[in-house]
PDB file of N, CA and C in Angstrom:
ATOM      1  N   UNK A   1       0.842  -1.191   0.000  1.00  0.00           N
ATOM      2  CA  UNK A   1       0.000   0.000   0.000  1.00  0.00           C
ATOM      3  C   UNK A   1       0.881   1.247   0.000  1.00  0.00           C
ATOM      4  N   UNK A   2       0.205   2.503  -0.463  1.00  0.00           N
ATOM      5  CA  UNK A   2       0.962   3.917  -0.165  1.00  0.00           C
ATOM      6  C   UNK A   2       0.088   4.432   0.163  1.00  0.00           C
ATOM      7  N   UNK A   3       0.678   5.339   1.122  1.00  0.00           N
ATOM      8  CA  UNK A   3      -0.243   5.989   1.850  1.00  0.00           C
ATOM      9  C   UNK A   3       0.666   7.633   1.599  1.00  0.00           C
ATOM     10  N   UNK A   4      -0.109   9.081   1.441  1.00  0.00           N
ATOM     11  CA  UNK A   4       0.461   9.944   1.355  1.00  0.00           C
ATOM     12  C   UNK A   4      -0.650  10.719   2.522  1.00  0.00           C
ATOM     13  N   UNK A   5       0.421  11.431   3.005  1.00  0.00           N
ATOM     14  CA  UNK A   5      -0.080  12.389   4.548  1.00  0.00           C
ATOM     15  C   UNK A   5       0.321  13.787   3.802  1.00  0.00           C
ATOM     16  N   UNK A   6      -0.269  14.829   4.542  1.00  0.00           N
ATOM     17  CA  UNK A   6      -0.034  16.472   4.738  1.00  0.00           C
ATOM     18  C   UNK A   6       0.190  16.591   6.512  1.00  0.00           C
ATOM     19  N   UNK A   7       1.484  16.908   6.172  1.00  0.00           N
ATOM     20  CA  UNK A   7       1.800  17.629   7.836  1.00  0.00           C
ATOM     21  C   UNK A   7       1.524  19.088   7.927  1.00  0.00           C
ATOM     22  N   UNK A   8       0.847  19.696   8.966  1.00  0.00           N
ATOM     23  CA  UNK A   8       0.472  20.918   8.704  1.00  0.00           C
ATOM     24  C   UNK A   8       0.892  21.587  10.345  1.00  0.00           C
ATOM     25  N   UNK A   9       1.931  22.509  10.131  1.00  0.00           N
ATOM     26  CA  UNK A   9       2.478  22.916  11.454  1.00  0.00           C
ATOM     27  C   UNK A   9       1.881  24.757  11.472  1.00  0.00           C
ATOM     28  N   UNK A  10       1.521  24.651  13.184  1.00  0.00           N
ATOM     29  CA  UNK A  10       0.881  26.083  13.222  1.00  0.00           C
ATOM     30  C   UNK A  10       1.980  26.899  13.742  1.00  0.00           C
ATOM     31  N   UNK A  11       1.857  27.971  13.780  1.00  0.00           N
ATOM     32  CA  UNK A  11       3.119  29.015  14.609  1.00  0.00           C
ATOM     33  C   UNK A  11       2.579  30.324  14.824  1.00  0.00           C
ATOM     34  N   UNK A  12       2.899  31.159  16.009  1.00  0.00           N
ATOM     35  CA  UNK A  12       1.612  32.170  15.956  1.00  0.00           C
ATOM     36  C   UNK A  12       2.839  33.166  17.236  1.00  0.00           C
ATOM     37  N   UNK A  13       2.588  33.931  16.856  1.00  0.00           N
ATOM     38  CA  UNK A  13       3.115  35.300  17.370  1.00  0.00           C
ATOM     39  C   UNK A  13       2.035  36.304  17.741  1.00  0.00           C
ATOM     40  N   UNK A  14       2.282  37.258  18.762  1.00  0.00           N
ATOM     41  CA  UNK A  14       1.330  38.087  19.095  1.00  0.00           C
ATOM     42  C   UNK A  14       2.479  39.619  18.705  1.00  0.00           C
ATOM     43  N   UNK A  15       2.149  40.527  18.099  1.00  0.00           N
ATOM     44  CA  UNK A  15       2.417  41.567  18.064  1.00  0.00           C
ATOM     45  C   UNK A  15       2.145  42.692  17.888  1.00  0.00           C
ATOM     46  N   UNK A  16       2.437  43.529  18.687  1.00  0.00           N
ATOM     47  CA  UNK A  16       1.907  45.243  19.308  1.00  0.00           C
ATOM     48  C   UNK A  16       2.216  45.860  18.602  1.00  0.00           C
ATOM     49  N   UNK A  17       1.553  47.288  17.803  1.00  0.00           N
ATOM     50  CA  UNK A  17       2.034  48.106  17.361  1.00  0.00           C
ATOM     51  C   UNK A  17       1.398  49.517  17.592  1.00  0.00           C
ATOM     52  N   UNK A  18       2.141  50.476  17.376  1.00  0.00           N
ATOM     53  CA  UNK A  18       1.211  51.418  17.553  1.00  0.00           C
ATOM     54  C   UNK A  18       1.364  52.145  16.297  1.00  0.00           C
ATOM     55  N   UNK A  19      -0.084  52.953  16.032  1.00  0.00           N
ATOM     56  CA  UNK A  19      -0.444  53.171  14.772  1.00  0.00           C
ATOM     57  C   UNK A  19      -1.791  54.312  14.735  1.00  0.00           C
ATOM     58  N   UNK A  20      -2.124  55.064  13.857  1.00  0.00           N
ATOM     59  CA  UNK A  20      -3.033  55.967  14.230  1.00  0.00           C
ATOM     60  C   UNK A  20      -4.507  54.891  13.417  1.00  0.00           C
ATOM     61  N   UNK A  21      -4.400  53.947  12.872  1.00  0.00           N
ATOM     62  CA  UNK A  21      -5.551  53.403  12.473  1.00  0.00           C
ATOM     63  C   UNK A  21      -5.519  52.046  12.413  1.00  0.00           C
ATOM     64  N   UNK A  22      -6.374  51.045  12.070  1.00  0.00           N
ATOM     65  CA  UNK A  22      -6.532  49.510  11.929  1.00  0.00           C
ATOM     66  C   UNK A  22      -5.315  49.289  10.757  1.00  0.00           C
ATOM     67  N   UNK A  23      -5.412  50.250   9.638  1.00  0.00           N
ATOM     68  CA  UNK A  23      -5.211  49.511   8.174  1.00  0.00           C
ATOM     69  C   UNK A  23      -3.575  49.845   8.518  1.00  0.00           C
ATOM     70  N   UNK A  24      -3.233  50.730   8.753  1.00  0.00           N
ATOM     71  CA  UNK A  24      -1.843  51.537   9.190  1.00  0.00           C
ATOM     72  C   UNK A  24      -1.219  50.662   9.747  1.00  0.00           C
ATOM     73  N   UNK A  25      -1.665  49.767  10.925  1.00  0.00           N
ATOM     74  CA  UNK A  25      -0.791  48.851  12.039  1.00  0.00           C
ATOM     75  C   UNK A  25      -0.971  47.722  11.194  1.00  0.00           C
ATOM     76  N   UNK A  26      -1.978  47.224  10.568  1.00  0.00           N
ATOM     77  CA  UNK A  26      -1.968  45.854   9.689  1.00  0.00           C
ATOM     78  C   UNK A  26      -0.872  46.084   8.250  1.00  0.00           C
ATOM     79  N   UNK A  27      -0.883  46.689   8.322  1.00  0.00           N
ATOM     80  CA  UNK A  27       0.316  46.968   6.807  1.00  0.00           C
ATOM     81  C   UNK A  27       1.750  47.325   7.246  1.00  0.00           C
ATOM     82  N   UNK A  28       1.975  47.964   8.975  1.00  0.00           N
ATOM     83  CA  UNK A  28       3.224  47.980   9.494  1.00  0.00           C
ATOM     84  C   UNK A  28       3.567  46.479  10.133  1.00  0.00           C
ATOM     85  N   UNK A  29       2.532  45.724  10.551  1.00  0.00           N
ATOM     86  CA  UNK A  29       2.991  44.147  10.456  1.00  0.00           C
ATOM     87  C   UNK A  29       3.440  43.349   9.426  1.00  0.00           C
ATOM     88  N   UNK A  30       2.393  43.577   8.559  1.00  0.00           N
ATOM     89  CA  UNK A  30       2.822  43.117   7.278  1.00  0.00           C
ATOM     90  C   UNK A  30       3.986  43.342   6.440  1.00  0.00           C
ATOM     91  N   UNK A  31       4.580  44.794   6.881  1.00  0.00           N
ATOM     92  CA  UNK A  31       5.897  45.179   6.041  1.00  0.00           C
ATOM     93  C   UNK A  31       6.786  44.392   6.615  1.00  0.00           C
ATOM     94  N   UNK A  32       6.418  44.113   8.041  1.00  0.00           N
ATOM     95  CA  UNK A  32       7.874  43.994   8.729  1.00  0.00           C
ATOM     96  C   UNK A  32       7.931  42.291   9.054  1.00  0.00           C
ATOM     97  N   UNK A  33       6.520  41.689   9.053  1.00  0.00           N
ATOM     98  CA  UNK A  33       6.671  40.417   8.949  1.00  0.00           C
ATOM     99  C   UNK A  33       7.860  39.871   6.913  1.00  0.00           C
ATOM    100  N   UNK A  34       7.017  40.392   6.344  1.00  0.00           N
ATOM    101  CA  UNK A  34       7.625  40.295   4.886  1.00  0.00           C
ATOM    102  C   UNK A  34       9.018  40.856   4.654  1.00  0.00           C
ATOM    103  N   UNK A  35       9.367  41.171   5.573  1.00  0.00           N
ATOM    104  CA  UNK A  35      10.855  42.135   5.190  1.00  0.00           C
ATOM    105  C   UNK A  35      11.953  41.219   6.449  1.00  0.00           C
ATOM    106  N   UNK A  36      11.304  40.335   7.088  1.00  0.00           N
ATOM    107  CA  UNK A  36      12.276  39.586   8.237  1.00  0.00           C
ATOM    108  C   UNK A  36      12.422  40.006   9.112  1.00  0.00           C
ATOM    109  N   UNK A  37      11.350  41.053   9.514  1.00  0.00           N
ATOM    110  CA  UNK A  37      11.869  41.492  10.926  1.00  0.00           C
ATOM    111  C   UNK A  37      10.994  40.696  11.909  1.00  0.00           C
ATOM    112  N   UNK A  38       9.661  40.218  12.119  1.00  0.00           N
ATOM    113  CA  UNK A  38       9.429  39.266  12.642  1.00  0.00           C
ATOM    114  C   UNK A  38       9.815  37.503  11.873  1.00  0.00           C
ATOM    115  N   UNK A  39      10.005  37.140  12.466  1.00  0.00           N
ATOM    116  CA  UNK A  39      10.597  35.609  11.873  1.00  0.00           C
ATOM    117  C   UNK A  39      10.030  34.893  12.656  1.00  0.00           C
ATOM    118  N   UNK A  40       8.823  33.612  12.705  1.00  0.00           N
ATOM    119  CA  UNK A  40       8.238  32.634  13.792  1.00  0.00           C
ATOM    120  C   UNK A  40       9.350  31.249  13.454  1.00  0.00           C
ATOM    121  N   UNK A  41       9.695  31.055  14.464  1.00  0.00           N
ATOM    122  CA  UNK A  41      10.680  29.254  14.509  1.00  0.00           C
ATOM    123  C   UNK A  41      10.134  28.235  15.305  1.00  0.00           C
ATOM    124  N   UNK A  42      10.692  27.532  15.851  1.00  0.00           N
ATOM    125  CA  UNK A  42      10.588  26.403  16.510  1.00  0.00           C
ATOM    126  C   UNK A  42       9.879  27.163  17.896  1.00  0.00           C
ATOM    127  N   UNK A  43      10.325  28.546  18.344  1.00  0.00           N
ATOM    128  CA  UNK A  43       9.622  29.085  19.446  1.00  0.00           C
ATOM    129  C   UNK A  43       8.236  29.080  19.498  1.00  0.00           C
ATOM    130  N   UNK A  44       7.545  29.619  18.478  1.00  0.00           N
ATOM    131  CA  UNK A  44       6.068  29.706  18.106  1.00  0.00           C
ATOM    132  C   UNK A  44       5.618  28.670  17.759  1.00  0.00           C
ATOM    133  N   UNK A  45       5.770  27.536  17.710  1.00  0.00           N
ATOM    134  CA  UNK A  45       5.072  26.510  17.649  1.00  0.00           C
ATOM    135  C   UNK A  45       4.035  26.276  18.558  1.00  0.00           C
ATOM    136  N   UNK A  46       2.713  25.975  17.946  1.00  0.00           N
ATOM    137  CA  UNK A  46       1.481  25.735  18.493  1.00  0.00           C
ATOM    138  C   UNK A  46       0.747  24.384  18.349  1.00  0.00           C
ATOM    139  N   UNK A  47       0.744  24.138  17.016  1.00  0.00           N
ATOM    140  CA  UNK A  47       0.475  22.789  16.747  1.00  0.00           C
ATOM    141  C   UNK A  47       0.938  22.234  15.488  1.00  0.00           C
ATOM    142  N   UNK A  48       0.207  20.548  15.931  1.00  0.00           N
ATOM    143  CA  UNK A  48       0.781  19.957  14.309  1.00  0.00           C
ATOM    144  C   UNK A  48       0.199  18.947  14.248  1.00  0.00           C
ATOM    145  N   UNK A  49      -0.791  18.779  13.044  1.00  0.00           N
ATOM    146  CA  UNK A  49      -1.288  18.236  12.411  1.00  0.00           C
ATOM    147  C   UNK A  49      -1.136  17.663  11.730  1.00  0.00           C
ATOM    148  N   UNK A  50      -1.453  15.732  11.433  1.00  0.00           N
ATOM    149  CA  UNK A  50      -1.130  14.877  10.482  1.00  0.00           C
ATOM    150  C   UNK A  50      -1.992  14.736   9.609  1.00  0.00           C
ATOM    151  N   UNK A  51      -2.655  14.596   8.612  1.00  0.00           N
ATOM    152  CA  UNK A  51      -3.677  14.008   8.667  1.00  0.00           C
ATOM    153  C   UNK A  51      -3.630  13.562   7.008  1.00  0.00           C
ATOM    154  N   UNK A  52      -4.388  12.089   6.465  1.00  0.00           N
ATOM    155  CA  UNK A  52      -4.017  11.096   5.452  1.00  0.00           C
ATOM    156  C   UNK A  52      -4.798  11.543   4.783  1.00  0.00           C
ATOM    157  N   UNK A  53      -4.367  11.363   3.229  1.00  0.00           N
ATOM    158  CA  UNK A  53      -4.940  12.158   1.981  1.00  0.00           C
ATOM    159  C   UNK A  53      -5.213  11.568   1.285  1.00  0.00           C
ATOM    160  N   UNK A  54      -4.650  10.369   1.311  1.00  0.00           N
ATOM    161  CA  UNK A  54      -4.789   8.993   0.267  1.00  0.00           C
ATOM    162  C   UNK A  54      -4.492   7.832   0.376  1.00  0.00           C
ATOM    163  N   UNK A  55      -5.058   6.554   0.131  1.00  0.00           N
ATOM    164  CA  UNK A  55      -3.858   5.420   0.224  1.00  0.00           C
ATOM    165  C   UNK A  55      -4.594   4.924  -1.274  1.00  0.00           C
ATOM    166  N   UNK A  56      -3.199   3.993  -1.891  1.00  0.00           N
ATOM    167  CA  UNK A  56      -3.453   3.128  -2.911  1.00  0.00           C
ATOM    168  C   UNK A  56      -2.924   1.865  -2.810  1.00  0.00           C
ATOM    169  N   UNK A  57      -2.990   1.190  -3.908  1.00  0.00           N
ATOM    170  CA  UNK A  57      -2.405  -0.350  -3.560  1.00  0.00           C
ATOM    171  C   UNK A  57      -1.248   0.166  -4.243  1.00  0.00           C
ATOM    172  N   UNK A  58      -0.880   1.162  -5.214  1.00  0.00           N
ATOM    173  CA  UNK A  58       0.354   1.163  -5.659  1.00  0.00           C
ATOM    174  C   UNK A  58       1.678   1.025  -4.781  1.00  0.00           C
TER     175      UNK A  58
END
C-alpha cells in the first residue's frame, strides 16, 4: 500500500504596534513580517497536524 499524509504545522506570534488606524498597524505588520523582521521558529510553535490524503495499492 501507499499511503500519502499532509503535515500541517501552526506558529503564531502576538504583536503590538502602535499606529493611528486599523489599516496603518496591519500593513506595518505586514511590512515587517515580509521584510524579516518578525521571523516565527521552533519558538512559536502551536500545533501539528497529520492528517491522510490517500492510500493506494500502488
Amino acid at each position: 500500500m501507499k499511503y500519502t499524509f499532509e503535515i500541517i504545522e501552526t506558529l503564531s506570534e502576538i504583536v503590538t504596534v502602535n499606529a493611528s488606524c486599523e489599516d496603518e498597524a496591519y500593513m506595518d505588520v505586514k511590512r515587517r513580517y515580509q521584510d524579516e523582521e518578525i521571523v516565527l521558529d521552533y519558538k512559536n510553535h502551536i500545533d501539528t497536524e497529520i492528517k491522510m490524503l490517500e492510500k493506494s495499492k500502488k
